[in-house]
N, C-alpha and C. Protein backbone atom coordinates (compact mmCIF):
# COMPACT_ATOMS: atom_id res chain seq x y z
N UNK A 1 -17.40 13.18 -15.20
CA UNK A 1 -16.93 11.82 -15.00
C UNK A 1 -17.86 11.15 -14.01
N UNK A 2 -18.20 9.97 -14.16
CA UNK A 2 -19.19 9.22 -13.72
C UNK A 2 -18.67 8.15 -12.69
N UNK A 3 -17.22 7.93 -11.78
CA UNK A 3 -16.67 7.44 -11.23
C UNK A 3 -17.33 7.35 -9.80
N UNK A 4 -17.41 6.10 -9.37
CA UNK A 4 -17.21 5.87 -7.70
C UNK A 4 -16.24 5.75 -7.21
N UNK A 5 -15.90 6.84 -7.04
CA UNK A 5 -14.17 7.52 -6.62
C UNK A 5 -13.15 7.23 -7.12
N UNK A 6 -12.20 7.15 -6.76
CA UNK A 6 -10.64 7.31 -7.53
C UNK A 6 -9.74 6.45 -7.17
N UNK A 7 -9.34 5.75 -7.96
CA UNK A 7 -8.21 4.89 -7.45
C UNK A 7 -6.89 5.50 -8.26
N UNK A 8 -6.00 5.89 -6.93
CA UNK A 8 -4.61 6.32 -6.86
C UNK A 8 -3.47 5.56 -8.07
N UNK A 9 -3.29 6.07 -8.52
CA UNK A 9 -1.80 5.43 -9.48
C UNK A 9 -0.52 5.32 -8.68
N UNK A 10 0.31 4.71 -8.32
CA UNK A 10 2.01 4.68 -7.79
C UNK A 10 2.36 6.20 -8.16
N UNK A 11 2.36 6.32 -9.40
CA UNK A 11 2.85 8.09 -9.31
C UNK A 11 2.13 8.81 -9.01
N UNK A 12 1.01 9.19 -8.39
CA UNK A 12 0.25 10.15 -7.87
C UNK A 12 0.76 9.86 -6.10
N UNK A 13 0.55 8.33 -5.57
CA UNK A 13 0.71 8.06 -4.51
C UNK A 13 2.27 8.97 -4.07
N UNK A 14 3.38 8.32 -4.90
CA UNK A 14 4.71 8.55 -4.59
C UNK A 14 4.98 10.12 -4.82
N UNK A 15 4.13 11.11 -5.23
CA UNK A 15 4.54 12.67 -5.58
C UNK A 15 3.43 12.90 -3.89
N UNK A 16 2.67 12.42 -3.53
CA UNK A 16 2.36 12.75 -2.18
C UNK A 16 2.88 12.56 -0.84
N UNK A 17 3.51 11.53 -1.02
CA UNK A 17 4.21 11.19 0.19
C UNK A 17 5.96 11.97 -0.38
N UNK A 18 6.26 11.89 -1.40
CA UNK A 18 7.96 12.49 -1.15
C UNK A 18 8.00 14.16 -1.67
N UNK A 19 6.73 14.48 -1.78
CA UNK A 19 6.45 16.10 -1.85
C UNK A 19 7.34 16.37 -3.12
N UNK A 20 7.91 15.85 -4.04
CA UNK A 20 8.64 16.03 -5.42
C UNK A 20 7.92 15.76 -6.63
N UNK A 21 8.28 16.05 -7.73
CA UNK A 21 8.84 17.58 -7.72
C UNK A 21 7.38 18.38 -7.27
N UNK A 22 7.74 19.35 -6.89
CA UNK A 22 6.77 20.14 -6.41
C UNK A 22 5.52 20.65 -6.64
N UNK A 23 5.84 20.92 -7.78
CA UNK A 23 4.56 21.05 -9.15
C UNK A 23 3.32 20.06 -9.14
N UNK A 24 4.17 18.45 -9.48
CA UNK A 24 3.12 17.49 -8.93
C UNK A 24 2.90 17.37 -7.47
N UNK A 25 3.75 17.37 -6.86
CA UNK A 25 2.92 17.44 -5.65
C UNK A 25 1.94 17.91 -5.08
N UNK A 26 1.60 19.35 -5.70
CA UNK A 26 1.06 20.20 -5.43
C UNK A 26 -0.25 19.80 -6.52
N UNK A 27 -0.33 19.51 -7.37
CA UNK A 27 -1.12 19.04 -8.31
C UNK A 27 -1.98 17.88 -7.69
N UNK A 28 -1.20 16.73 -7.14
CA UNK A 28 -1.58 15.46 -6.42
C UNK A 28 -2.67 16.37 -5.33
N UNK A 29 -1.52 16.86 -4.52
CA UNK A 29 -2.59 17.29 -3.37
C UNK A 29 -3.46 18.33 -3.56
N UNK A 30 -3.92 19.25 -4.40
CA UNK A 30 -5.28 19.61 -4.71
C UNK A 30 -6.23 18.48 -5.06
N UNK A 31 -5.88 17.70 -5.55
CA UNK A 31 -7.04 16.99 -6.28
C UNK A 31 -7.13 15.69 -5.25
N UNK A 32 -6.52 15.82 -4.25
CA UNK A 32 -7.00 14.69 -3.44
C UNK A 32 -8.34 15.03 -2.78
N UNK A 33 -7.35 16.80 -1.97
CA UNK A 33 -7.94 17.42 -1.36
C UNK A 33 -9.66 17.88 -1.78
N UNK A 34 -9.43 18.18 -2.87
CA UNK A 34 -10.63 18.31 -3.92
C UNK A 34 -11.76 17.32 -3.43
N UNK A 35 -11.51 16.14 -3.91
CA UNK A 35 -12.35 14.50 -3.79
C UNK A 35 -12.76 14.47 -2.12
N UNK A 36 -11.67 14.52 -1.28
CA UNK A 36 -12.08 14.20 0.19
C UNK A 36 -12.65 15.55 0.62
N UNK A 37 -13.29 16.66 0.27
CA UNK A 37 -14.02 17.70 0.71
C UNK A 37 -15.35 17.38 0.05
N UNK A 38 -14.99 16.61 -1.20
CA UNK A 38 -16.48 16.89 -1.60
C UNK A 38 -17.04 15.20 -1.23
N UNK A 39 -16.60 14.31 -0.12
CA UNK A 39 -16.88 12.97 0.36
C UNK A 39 -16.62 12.23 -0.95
N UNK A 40 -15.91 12.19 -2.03
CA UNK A 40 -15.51 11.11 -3.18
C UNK A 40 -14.55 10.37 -2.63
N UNK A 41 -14.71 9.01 -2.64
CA UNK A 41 -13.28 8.18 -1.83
C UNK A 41 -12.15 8.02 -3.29
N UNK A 42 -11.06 7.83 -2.19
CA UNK A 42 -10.01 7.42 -2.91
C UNK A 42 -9.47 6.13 -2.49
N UNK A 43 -8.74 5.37 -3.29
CA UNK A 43 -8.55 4.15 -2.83
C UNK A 43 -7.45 3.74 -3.68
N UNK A 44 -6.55 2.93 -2.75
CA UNK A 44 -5.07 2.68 -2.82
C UNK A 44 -5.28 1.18 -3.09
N UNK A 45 -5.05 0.53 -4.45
CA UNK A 45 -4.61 -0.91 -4.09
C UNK A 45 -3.63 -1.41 -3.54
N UNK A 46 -3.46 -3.11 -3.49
CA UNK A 46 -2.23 -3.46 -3.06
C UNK A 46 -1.21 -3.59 -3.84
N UNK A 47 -1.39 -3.18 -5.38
CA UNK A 47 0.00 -3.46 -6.21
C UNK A 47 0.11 -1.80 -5.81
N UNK A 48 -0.63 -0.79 -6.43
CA UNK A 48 0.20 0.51 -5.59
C UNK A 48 0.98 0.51 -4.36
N UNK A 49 0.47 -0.22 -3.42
CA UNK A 49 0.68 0.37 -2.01
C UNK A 49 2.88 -1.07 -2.41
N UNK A 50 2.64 -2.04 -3.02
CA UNK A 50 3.61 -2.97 -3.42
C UNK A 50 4.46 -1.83 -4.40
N UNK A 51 4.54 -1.49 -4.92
CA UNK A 51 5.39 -0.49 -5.82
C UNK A 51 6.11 0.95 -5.02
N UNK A 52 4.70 1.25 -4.38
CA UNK A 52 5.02 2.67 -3.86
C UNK A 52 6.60 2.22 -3.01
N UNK A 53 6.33 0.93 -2.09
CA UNK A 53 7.15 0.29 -1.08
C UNK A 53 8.22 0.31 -1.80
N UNK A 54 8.84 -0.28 -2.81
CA UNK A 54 10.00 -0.47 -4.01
C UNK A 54 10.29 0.63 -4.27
N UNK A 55 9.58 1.21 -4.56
CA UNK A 55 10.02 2.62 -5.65
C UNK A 55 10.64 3.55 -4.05
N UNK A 56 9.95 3.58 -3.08
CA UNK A 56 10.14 4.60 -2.11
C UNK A 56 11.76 4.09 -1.72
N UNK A 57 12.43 2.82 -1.23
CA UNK A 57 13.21 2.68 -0.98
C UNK A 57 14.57 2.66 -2.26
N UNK A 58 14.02 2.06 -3.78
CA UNK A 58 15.02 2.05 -4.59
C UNK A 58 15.23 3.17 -5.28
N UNK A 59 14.81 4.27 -5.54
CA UNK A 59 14.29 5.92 -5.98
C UNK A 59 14.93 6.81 -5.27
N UNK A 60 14.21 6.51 -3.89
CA UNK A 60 14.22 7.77 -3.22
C UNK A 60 14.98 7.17 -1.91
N UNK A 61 15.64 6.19 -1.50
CA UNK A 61 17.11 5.19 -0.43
C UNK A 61 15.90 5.37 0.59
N UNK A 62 14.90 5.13 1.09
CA UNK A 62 14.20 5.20 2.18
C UNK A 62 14.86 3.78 2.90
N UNK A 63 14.93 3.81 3.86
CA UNK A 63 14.92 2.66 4.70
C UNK A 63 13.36 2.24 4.62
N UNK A 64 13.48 0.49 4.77
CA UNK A 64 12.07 -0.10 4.64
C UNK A 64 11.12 0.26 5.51
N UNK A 65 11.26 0.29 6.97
CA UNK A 65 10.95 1.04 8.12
C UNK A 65 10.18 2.51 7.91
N UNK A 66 11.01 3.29 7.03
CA UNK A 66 10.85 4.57 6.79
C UNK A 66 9.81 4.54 5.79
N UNK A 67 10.00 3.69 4.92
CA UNK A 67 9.02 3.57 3.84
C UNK A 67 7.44 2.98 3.76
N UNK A 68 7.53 2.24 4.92
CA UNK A 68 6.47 1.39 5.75
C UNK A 68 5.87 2.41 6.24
N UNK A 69 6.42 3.66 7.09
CA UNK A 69 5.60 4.32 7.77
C UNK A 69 5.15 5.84 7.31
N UNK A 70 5.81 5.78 6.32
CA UNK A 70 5.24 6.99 5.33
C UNK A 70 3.75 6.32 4.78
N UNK A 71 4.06 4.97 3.86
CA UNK A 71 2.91 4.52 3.66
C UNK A 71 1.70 4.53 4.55
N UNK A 72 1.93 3.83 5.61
CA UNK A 72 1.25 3.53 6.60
C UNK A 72 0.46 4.86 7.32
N UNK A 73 1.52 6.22 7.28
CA UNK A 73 0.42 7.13 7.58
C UNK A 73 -0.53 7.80 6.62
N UNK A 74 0.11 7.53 5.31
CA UNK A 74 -0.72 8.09 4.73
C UNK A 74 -2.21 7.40 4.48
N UNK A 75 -2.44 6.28 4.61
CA UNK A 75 -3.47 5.12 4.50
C UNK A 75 -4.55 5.62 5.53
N UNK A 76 -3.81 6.67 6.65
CA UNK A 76 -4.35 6.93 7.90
C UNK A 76 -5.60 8.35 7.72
N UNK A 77 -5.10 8.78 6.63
CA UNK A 77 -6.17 9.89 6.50
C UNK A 77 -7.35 9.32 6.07
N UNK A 78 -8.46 10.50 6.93
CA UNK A 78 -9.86 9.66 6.51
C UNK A 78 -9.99 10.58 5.15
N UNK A 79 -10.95 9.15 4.54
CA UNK A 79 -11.56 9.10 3.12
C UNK A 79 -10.37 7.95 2.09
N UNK A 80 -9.07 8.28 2.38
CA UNK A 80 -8.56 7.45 1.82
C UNK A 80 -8.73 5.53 2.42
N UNK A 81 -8.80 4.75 1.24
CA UNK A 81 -9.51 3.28 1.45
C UNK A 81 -8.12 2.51 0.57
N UNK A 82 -8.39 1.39 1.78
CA UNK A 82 -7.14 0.30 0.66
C UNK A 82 -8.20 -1.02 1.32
N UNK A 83 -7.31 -2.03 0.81
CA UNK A 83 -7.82 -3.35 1.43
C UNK A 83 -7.94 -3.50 3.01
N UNK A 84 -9.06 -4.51 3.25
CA UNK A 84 -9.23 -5.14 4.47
C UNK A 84 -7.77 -5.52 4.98
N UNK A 85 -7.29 -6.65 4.53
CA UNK A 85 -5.81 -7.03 4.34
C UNK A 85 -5.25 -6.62 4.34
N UNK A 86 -4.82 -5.19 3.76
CA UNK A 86 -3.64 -4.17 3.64
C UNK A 86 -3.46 -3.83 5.06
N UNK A 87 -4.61 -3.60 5.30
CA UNK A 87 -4.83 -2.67 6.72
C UNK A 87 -4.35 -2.94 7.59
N UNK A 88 -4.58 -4.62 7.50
CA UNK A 88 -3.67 -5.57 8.65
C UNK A 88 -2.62 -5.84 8.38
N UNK A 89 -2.37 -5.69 7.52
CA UNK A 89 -0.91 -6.03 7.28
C UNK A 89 -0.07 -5.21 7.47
N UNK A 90 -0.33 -3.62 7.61
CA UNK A 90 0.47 -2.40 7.92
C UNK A 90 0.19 -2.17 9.07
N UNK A 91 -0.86 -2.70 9.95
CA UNK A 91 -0.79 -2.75 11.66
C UNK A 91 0.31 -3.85 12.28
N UNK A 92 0.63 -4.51 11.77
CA UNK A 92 1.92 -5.50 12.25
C UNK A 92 3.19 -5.03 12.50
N UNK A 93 3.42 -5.81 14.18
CA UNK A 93 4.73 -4.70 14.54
C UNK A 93 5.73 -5.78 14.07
N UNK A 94 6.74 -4.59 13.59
CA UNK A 94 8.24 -5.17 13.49
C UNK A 94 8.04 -5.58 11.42
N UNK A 95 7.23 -4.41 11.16
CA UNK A 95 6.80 -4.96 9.47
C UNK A 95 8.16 -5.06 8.58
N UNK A 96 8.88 -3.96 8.85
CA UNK A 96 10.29 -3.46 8.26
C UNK A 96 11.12 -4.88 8.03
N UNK A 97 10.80 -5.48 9.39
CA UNK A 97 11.69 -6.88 9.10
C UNK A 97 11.45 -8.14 9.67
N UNK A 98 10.22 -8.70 9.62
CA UNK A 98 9.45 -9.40 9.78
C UNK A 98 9.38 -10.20 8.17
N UNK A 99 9.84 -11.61 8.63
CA UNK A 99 9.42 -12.71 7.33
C UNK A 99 8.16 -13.54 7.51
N UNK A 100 7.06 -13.50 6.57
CA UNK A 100 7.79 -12.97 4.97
C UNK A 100 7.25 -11.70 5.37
N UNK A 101 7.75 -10.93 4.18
CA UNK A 101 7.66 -9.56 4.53
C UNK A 101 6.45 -8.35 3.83
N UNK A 102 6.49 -7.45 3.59
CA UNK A 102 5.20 -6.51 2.93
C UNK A 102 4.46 -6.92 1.98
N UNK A 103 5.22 -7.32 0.83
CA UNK A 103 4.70 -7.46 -0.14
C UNK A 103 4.44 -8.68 -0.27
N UNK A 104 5.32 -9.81 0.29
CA UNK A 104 4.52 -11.43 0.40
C UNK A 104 3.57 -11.01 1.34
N UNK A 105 3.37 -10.49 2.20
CA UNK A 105 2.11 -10.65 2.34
C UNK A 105 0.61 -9.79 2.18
N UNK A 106 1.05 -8.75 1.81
CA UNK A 106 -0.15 -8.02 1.06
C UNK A 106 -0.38 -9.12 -0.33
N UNK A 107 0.15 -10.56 -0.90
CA UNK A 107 -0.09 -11.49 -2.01
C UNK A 107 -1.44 -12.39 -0.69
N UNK A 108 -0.57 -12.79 0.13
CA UNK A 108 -0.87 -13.97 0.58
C UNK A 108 -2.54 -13.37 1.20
N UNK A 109 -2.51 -11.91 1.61
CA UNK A 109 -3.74 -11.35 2.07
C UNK A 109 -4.68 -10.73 1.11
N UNK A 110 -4.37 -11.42 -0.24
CA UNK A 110 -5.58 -11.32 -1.25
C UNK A 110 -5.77 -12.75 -1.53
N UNK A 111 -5.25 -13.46 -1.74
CA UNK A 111 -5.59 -14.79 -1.50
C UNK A 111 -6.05 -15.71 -0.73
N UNK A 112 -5.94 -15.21 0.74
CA UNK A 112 -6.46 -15.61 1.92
C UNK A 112 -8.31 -14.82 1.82
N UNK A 113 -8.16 -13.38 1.36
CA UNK A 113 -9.42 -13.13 1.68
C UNK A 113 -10.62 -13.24 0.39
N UNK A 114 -9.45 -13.83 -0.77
CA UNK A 114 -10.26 -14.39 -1.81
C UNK A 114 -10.94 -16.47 -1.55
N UNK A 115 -10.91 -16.51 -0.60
CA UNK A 115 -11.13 -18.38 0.31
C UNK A 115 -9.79 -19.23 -0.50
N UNK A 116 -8.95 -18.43 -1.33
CA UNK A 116 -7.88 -18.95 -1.72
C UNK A 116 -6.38 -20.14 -0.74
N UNK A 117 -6.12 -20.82 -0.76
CA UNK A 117 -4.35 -21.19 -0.72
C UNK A 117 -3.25 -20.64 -0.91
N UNK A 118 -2.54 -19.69 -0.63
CA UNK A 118 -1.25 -19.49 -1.55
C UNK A 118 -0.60 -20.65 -1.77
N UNK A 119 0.19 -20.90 -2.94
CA UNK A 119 1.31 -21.22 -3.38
C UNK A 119 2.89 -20.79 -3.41
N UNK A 120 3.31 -21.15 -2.94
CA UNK A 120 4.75 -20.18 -2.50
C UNK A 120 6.22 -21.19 -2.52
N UNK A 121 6.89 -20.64 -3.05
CA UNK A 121 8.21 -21.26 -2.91
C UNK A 121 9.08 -20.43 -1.38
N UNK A 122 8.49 -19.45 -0.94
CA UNK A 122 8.53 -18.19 0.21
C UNK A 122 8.31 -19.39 1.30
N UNK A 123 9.52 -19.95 1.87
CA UNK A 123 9.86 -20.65 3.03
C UNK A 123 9.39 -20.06 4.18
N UNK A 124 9.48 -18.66 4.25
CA UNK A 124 8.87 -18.03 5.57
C UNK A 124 7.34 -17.61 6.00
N UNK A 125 6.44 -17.92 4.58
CA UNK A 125 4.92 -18.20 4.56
C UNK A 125 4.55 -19.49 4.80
N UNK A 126 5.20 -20.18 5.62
CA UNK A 126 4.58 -21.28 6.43
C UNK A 126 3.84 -20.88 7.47
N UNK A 127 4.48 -19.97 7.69
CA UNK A 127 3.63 -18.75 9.33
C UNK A 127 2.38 -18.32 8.39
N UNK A 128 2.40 -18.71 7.58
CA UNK A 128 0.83 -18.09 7.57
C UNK A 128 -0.18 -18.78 6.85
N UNK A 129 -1.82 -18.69 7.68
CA UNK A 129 -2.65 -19.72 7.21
C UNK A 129 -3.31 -20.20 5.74
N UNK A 130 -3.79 -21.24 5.48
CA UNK A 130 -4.14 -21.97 3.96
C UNK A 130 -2.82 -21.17 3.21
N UNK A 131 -1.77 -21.76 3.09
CA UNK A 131 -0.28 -21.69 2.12
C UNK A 131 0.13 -23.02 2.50
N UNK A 132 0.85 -23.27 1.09
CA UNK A 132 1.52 -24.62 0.67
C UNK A 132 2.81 -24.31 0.37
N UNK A 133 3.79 -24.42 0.87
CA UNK A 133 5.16 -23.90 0.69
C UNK A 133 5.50 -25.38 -0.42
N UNK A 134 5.94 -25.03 -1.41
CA UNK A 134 6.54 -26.39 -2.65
C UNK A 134 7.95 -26.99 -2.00
């Protein structure tokens, strides 16, 4: 395979962080492990890292908090890569419940770092810069 590294699927992400079922887990984490020994990056987008968030709390009852910081450490191992934006956006204290919240703004932080505007009917993305609340 002729790839510049790997970008993570929601189900590969979500069998690493909730260690289930075991089989994949164990499957996930060889082959991460695999890639980051031999320096191949892996890389998490923001609709994964947006799903994993959903799925972790409606799946598996995580509190958002809980689910924020599972994500958040896992982003922390080196070799694994997500967005500029993501990055900042999972360094923000009080993320769990802070408006708008994860996933408005992992939107608004691809649009911001695309020289974009958001568009938003999201009353609480007035706090944040070039957005047009309708």
């Amino acid at each position: 395979m002729n790839a510049a590294g790997f970008s993570l699927d929601t189900s590969v992400l979500l069998r690493l962080l909730v260690q289930e079922p075991i089989p994949l887990f164990h499957l996930a984490a060889q082959f991460v492990e695999e890639q980051m020994s031999s320096n191949v990056p892996i890389y998490v987008s923001d609709l994964v890292l947006a799903e994993t968030y959903f799925a972790l709390q409606t799946y598996y009852l995580l509190p958002k908090a809980d689910a924020l910081m599972a994500i958040h450490s896992f982003v922390q191992t080196k070799g694994i890569n997500i967005t500029p934006s993501a990055r900042a956006v999972l360094t923000l204290p009080n993320l769990a419940t802070i408006k708008p919240g994860f996933v408005d703004r992992l939107i608004h932080g691809t649009s911001y770092a695309e020289g974009k505007a958001l568009v938003t009917f999201e009353k609480a993305a007035k706090k944040l810069p070039d957005t047009v609340v309708l």
